[in-house]
Protein backbone atom coordinates (compact mmCIF):
# COMPACT_ATOMS: atom_id res chain seq x y z
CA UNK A 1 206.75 33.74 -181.07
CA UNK A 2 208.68 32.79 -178.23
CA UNK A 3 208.10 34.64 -174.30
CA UNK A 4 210.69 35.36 -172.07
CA UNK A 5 208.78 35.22 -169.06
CA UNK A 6 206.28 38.12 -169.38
CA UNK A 7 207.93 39.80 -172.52
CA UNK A 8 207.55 38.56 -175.68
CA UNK A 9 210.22 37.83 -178.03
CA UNK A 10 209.86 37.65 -181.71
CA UNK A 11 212.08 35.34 -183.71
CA UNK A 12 213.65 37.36 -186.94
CA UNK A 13 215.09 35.31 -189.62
CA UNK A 14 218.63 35.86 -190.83
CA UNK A 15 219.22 38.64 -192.57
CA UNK A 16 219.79 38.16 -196.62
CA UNK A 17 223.66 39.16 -197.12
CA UNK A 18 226.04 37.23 -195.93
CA UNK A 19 227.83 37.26 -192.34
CA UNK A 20 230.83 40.29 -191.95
CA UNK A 21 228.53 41.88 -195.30
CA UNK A 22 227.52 45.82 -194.55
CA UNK A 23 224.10 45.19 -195.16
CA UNK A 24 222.20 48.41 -195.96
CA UNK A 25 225.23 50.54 -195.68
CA UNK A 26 227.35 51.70 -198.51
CA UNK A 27 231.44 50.67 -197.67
CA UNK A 28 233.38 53.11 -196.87
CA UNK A 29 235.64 55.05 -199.57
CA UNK A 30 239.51 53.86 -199.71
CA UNK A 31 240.26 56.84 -202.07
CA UNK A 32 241.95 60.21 -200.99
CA UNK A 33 239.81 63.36 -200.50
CA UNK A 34 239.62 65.23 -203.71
CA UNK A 35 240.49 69.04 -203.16
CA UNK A 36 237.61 71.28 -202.78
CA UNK A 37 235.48 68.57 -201.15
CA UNK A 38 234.05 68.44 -197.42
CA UNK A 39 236.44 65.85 -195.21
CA UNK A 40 233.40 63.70 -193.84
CA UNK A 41 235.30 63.54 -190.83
CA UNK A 42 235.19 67.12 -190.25
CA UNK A 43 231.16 66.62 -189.13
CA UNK A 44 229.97 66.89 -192.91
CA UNK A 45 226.98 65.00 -193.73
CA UNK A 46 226.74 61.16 -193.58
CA UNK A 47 226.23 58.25 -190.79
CA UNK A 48 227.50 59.32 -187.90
CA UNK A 49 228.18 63.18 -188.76
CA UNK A 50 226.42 64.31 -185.40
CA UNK A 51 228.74 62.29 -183.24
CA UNK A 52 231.26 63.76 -184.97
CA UNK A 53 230.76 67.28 -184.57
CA UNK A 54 230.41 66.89 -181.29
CA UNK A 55 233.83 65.46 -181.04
CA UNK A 56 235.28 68.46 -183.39
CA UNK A 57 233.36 71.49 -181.64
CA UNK A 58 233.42 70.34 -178.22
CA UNK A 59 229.01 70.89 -177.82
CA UNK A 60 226.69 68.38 -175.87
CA UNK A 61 224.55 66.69 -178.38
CA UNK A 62 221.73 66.52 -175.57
CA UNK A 63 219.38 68.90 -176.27
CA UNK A 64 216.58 70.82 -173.86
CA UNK A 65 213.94 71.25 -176.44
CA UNK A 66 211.55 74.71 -175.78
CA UNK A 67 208.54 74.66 -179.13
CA UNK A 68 206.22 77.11 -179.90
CA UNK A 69 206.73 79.56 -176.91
CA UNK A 70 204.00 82.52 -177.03
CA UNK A 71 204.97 85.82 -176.40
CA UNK A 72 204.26 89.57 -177.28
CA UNK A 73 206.45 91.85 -178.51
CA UNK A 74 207.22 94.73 -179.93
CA UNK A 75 208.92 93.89 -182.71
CA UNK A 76 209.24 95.87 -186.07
CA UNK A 77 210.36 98.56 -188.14
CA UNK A 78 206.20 99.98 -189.36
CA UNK A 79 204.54 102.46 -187.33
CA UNK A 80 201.88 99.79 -186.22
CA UNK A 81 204.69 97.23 -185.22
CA UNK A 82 206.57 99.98 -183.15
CA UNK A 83 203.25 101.02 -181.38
CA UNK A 84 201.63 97.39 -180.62
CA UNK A 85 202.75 94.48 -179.36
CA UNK A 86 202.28 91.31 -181.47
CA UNK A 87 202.64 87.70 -181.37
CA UNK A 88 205.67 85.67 -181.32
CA UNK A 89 206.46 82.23 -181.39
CA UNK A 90 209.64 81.30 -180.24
CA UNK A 91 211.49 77.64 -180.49
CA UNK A 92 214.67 77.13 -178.99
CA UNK A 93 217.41 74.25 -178.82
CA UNK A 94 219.63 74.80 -175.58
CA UNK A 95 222.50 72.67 -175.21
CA UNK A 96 223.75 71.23 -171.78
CA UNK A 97 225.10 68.18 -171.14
CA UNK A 98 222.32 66.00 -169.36
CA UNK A 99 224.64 63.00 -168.43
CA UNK A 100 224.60 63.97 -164.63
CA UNK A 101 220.66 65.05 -164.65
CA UNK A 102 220.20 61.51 -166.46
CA UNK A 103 221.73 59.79 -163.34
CA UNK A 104 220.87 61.55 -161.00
CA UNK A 105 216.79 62.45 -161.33
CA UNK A 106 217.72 65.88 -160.15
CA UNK A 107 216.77 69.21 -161.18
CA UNK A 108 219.91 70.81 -159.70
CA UNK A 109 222.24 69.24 -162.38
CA UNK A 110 220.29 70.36 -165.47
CA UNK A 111 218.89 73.42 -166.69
CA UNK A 112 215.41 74.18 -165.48
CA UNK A 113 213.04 74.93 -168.98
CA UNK A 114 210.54 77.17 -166.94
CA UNK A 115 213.08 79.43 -165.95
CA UNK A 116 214.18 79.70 -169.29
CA UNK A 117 210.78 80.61 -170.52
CA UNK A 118 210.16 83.17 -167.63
CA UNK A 119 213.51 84.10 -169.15
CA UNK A 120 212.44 84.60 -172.71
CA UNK A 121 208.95 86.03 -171.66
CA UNK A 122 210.69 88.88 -169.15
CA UNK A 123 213.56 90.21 -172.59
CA UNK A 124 209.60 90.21 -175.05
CA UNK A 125 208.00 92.17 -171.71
CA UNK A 126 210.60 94.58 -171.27
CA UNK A 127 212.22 95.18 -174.26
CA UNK A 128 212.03 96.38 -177.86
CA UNK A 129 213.32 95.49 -181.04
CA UNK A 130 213.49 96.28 -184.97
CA UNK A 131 214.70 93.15 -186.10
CA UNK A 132 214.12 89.89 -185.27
CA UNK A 133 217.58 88.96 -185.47
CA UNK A 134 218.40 90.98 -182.77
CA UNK A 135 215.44 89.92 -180.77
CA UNK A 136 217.17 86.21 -181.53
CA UNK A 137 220.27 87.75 -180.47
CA UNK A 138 218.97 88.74 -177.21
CA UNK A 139 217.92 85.75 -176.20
CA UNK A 140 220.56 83.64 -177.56
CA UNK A 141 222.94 86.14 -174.96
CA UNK A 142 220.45 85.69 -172.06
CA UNK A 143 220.40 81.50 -172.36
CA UNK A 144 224.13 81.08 -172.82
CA UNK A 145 224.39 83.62 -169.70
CA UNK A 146 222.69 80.27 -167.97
CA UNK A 147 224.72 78.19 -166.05
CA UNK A 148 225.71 74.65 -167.70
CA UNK A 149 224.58 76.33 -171.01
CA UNK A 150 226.83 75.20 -174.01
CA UNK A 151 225.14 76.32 -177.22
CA UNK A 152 221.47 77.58 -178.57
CA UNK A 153 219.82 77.91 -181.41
CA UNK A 154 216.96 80.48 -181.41
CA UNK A 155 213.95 80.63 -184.06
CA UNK A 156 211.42 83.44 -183.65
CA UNK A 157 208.93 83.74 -186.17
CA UNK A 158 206.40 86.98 -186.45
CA UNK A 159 202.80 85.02 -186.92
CA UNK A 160 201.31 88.05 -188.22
CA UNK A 161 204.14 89.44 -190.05
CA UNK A 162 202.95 92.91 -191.93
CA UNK A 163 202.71 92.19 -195.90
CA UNK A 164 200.49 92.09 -197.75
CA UNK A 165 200.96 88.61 -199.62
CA UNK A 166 199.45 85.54 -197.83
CA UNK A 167 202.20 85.00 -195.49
CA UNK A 168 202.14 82.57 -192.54
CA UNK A 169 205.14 83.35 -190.59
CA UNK A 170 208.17 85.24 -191.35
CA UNK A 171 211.19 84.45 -188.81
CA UNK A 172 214.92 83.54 -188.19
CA UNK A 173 217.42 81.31 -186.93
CA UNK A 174 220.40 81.98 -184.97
CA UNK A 175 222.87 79.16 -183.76
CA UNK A 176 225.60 80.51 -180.86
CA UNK A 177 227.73 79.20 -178.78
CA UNK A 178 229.09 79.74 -175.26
């Protein structure tokens, strides 16, 4: 092992194919699309697909991560969920582009995640819902309201969710866009 000054730098031997070879990766296909069949290009799945659906549906792919936000809520359709609030966990995926905020160091030029749970907190606080899709839907509105907001997706899960099987959490997803 060689040092470069303080940092040291480990010596890899040459990989086994042979120089301009793909390595690990397959080639790609020369052959037409066959009708019927996902154009990889649209964003399907494969190397590169998230670049690419960036590039086809115009969202950041920088992501403010929020996981495993408490609330309570009433939330349900049964007597005992319309009377009681209960626990939710919330997760959601807000996307803004964070080149500026990257630069910068600045909270101004990104979107501030406490806000956004004071946000969340103040729609389980104040309002009421049957569904958790439309709970999802609520808050899905609210975000994208949010300046620099592009897209979210919301998961809410119940973590006592009324049945009587041994269930852990019962939710949904929403994905929306500005």
């Amino acid at each position: 092992m060689r040092s470069h000054g303080r940092i040291p730098v480990v010596e890899r031997p040459d990989p086994p194919w042979p120089p301009g070879h793909l390595g690990h990766r397959a080639p790609a296909r020369t052959s037409a699309r066959q009708p019927g069949t996902p154009d990889h290009r649209a964003g399907g799945a494969g190397q590169g697909s998230r670049h690419r659906r960036r590039l086809v549906t115009g969202v950041s792919a920088d992501v403010i991560e929020l996981r495993d936000l408490r609330v309570s809520a009433f939330c349900g359709v049964l007597p005992e969920e319309t009377t009681r609030r209960q626990p939710i966990a919330l997760d959601l995926d807000v996307h803004v582009d964070l080149t500026a905020a990257a630069t910068s160091d600045d909270l101004a030029e990104t979107v501030d995640y406490g806000s956004l749970c004071g946000l969340v907190a103040g729609i389980a606080t104040d309002e009421r819902f049957s569904l958790l899709e439309r709970f999802a839907g609520r808050v899905a509105e609210a975000v994208l309201a949010v300046d620099r907001v592009e897209a979210v997706t919301v998961v809410v899960r119940k973590l006592r969710p009324p049945v009587a099987e041994a269930l852990g959490t019962s939710g949904v997803r929403i994905h929306r866009r500005a």
